[in-house]
N, C-alpha and C. Protein backbone atom coordinates (compact mmCIF):
# COMPACT_ATOMS: atom_id res chain seq x y z
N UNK A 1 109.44 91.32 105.57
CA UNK A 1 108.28 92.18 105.69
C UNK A 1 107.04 91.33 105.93
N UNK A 2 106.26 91.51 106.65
CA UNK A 2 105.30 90.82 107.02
C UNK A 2 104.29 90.77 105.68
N UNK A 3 103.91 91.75 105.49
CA UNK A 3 103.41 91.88 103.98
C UNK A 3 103.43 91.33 102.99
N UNK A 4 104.95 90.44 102.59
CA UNK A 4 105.70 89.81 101.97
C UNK A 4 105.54 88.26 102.17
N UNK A 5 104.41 87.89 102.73
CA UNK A 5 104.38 86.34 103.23
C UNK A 5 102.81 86.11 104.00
N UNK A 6 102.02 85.06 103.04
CA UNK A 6 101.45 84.77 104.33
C UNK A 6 101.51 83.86 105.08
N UNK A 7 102.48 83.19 105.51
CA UNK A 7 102.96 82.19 106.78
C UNK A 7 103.76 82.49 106.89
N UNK A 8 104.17 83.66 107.84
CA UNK A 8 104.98 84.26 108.61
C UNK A 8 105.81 83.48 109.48
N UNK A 9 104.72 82.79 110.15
CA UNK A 9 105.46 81.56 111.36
C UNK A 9 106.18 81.15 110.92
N UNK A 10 105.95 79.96 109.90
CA UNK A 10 106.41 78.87 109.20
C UNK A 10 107.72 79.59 108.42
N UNK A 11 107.67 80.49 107.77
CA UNK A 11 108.84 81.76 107.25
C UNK A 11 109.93 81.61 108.06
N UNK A 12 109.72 81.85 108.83
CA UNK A 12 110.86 82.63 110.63
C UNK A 12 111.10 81.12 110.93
N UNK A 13 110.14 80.41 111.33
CA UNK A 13 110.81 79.23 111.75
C UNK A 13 111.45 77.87 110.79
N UNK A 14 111.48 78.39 109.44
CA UNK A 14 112.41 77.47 108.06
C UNK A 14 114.13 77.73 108.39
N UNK A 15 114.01 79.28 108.49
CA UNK A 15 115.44 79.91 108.66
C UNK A 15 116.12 79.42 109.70
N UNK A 16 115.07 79.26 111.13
CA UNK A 16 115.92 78.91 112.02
C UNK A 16 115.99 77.66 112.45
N UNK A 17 115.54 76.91 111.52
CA UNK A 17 116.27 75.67 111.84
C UNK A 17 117.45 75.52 110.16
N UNK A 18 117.19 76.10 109.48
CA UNK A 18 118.64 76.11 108.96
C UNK A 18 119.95 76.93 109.82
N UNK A 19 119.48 77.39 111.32
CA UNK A 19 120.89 77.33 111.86
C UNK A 19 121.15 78.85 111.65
N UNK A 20 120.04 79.41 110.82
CA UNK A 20 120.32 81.23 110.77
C UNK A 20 119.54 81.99 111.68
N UNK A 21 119.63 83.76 111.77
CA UNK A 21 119.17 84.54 112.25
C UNK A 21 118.01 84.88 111.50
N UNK A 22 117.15 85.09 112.41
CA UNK A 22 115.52 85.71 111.66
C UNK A 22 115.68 87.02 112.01
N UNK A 23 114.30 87.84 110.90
CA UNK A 23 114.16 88.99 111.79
C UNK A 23 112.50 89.19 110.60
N UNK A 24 111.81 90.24 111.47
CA UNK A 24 111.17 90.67 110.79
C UNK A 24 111.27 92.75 110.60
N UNK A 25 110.03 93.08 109.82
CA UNK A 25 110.37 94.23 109.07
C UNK A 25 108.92 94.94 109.50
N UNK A 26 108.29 95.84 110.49
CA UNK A 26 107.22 97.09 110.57
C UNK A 26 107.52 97.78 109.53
N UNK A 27 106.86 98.17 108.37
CA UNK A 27 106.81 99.33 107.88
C UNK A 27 106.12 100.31 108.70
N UNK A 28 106.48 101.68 108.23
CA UNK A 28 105.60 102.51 109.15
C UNK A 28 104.01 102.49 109.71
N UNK A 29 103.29 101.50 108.60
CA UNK A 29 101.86 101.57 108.30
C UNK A 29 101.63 100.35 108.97
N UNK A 30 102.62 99.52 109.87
CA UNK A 30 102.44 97.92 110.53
C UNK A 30 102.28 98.39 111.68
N UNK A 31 100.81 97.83 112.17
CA UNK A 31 101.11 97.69 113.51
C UNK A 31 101.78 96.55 113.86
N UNK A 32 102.30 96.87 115.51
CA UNK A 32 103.16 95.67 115.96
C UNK A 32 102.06 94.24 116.17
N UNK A 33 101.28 94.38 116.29
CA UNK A 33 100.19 93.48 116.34
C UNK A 33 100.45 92.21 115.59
N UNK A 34 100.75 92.48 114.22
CA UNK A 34 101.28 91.75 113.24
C UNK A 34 102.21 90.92 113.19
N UNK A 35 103.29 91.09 114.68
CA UNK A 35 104.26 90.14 114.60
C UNK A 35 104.12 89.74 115.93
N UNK A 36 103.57 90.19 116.88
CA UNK A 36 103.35 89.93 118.67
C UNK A 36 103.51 88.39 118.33
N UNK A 37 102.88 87.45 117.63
CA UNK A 37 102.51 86.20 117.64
C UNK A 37 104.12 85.18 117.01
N UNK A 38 105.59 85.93 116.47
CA UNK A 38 106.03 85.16 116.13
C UNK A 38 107.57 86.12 116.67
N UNK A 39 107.40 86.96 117.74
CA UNK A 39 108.34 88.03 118.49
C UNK A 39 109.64 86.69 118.90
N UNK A 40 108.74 85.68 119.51
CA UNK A 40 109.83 84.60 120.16
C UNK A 40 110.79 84.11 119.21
N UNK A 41 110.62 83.88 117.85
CA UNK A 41 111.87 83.54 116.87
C UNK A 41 112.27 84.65 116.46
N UNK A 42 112.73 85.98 116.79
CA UNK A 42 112.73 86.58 116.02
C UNK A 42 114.10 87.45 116.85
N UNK A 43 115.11 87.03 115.75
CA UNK A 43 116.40 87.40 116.68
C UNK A 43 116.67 89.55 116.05
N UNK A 44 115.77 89.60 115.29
CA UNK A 44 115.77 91.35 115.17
C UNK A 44 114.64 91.31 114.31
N UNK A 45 114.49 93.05 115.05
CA UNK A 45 112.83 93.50 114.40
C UNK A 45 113.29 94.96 114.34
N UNK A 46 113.07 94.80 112.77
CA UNK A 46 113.36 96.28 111.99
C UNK A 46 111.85 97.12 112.25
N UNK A 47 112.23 97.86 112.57
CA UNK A 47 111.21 99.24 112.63
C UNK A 47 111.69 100.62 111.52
N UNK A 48 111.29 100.22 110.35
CA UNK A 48 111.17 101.41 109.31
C UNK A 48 110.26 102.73 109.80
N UNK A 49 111.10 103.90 109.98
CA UNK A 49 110.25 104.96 110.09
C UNK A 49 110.55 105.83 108.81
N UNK A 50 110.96 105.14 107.72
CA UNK A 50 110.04 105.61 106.93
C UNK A 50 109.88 104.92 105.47
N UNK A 51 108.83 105.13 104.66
CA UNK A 51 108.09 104.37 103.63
C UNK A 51 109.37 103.33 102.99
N UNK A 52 109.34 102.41 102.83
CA UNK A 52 110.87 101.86 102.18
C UNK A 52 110.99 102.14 100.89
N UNK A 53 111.66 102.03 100.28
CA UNK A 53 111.95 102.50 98.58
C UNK A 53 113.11 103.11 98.03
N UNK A 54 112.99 104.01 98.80
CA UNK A 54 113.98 105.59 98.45
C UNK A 54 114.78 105.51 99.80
N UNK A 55 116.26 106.12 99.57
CA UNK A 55 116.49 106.97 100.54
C UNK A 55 116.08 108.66 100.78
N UNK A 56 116.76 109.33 101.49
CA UNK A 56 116.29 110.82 101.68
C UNK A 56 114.84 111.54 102.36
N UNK A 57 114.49 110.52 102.65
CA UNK A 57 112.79 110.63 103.22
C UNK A 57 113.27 110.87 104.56
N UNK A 58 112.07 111.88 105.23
CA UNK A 58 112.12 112.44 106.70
C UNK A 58 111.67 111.24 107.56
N UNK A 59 112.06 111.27 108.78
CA UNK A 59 111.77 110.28 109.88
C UNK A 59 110.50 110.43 110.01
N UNK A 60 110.08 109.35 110.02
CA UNK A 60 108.34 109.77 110.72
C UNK A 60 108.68 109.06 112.15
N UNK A 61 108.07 110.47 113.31
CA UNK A 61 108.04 109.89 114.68
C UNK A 61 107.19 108.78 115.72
N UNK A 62 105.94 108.90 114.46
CA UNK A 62 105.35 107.68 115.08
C UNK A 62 106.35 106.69 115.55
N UNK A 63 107.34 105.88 114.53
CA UNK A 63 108.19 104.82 114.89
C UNK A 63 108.54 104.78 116.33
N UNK A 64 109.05 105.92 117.28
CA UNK A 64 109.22 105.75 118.40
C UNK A 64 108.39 105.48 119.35
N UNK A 65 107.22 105.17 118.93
CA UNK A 65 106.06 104.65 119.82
C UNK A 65 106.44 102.88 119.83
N UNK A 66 106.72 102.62 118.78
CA UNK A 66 106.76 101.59 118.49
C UNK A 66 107.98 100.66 118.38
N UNK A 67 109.25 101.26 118.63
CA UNK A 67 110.74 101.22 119.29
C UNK A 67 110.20 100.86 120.83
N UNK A 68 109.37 101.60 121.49
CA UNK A 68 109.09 101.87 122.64
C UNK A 68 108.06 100.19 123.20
N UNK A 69 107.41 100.24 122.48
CA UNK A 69 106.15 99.01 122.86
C UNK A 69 106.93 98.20 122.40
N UNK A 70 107.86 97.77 121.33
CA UNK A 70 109.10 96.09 121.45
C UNK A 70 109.76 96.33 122.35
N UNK A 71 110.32 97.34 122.80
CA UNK A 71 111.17 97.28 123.90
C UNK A 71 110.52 96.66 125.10
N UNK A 72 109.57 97.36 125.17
CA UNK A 72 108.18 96.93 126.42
C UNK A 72 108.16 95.04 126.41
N UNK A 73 107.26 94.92 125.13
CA UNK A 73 107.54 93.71 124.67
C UNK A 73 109.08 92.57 125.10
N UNK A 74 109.57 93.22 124.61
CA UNK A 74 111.33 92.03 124.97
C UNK A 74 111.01 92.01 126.46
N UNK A 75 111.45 92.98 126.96
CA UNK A 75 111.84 92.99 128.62
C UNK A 75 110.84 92.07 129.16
N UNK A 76 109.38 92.44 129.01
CA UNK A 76 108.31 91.19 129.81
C UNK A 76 108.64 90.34 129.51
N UNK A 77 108.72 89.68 128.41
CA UNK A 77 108.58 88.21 128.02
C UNK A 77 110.07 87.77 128.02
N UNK A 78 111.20 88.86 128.09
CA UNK A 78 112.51 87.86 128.31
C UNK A 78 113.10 87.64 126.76
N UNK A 79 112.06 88.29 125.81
CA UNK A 79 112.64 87.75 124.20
C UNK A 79 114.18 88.49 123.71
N UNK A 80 114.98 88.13 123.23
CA UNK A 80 116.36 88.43 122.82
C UNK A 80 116.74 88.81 121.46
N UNK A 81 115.49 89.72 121.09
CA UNK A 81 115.59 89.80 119.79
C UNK A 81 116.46 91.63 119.77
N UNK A 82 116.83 92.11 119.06
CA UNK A 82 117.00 93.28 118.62
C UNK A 82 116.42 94.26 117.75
N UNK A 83 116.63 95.60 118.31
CA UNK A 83 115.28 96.43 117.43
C UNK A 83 116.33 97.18 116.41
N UNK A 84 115.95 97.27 115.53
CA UNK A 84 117.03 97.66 114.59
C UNK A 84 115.62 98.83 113.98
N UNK A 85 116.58 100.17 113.83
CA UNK A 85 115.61 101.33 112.75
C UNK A 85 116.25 101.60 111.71
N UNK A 86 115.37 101.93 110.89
CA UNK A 86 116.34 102.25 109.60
C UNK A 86 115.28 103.57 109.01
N UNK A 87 115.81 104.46 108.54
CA UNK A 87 114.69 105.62 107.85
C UNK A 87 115.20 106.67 108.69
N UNK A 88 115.74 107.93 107.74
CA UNK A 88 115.83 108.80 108.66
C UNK A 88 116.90 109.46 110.09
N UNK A 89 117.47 108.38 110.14
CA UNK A 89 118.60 108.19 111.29
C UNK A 89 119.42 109.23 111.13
N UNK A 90 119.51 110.46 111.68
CA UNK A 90 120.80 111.51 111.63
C UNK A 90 121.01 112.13 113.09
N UNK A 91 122.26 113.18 113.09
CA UNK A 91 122.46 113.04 114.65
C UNK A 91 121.14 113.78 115.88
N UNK A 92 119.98 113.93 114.92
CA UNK A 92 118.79 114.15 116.00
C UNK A 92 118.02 114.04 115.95
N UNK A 93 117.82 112.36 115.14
CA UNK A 93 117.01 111.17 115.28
C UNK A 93 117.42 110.30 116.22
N UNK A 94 118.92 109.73 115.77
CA UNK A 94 119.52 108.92 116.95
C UNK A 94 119.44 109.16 118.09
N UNK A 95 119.46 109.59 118.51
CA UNK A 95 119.44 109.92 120.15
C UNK A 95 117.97 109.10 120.73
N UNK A 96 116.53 109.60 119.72
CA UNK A 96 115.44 109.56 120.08
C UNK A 96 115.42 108.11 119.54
N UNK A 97 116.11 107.22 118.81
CA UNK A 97 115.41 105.87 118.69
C UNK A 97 116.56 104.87 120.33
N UNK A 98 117.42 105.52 120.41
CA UNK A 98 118.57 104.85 121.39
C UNK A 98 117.59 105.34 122.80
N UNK A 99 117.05 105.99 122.95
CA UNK A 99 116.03 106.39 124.21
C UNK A 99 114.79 105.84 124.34
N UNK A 100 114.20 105.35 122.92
CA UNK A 100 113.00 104.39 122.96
C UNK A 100 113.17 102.92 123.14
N UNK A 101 114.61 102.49 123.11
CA UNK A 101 115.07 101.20 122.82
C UNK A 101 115.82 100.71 121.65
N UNK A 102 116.13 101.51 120.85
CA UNK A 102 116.74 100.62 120.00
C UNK A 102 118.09 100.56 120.00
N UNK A 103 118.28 99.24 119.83
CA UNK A 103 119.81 99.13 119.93
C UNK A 103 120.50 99.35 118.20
N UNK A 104 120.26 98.81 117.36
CA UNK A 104 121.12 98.91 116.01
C UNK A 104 120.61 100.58 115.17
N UNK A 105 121.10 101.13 114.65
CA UNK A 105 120.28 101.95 113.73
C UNK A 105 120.97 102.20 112.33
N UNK A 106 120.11 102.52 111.60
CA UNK A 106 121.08 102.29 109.80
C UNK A 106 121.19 103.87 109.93
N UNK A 107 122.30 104.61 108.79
CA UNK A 107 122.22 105.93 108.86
C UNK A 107 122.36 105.75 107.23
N UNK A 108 121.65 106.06 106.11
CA UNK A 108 122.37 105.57 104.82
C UNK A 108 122.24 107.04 104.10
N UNK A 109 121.47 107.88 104.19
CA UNK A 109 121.44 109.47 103.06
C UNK A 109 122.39 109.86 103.78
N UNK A 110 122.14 110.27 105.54
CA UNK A 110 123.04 111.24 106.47
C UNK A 110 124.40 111.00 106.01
N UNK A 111 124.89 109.66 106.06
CA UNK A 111 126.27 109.77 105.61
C UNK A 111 126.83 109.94 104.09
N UNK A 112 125.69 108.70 103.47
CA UNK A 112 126.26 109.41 101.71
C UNK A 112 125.62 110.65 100.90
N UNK A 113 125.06 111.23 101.62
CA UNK A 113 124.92 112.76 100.83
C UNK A 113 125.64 113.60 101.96
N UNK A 114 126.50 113.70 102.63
CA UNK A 114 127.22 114.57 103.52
C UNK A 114 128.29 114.80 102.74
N UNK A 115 128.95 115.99 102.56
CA UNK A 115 130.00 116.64 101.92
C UNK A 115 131.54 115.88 102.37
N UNK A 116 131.24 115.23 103.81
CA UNK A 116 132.04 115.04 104.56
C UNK A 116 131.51 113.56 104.92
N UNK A 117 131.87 112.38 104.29
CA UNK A 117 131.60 110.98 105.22
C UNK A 117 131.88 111.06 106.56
N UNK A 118 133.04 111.13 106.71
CA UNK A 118 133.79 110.80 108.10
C UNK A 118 133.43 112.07 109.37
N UNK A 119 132.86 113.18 108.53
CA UNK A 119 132.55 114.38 109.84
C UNK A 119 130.68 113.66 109.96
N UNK A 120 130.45 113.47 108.93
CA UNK A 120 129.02 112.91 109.17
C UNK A 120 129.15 111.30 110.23
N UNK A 121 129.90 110.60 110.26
CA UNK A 121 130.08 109.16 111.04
C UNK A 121 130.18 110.03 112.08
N UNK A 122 131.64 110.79 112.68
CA UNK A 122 131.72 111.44 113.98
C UNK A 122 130.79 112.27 114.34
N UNK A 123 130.21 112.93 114.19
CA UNK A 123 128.84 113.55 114.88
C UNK A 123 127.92 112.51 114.88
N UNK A 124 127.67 111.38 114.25
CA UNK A 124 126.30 111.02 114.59
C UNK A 124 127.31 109.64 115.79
N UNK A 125 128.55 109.20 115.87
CA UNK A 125 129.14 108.99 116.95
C UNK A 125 129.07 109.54 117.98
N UNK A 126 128.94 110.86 117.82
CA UNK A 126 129.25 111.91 119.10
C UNK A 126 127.66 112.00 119.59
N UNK A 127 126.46 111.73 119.10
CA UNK A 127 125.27 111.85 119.93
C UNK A 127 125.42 110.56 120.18
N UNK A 128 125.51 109.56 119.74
CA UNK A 128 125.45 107.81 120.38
C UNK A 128 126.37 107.95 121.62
């Protein structure tokens, strides 16, 4: 979380020279502004759409503005990072973060409060 550090740079670039994957973390209330400056180490960038803490919280749609402007982001500059969302993800959210750009998405209430795990995995399969 950007929030979580103030030498961000120096953060992202400890990890990767120990030979690991970086990533950083938008909360809903981040602008992307906040990480534009360290996008190049940054092999995934979580976009929370919504408050972190809890599960069960509604998607906030702002996030797809902002799925939308890293995506923008990667493609110009060539960066190889991945947009990963987490908050909210059910089968008609997904659709709308896989259309703004994102490639990974977490689904964590949709499937463990579903009556049904496995009918909850296949439908939100069946919109991906």
């Amino acid at each position: 979380h950007v929030e979580a550090t103030a030498h961000l740079n120096r953060d992202l670039q400890l990890i990767k020279d120990l030979g690991k994957k970086a990533g950083v973390v938008l909360n809903p209330h981040t602008p992307i502004v906040m990480v534009e400056h360290v996008l190049e180490l940054c092999d995934l960038v979580l976009v929370m759409t919504v408050n972190p803490g809890f599960g069960g919280q509604f998607f906030i749609h702002d996030g797809l503005r902002k799925i939308e402007q890293l995506a923008a982001i990667r493609e110009k500059n060539g960066y190889p990072f991945l947009i990963e969302v987490d908050g909210g993800i059910n089968h008609e959210t997904a659709p709308l973060c896989l259309a703004s750009g994102a490639d990974v998405l977490v689904a964590g209430s949709y499937i463990f409060t579903h009556h049904n795990r496995k009918e909850a995995i296949d439908r939100l399969r069946g919109v991906l």
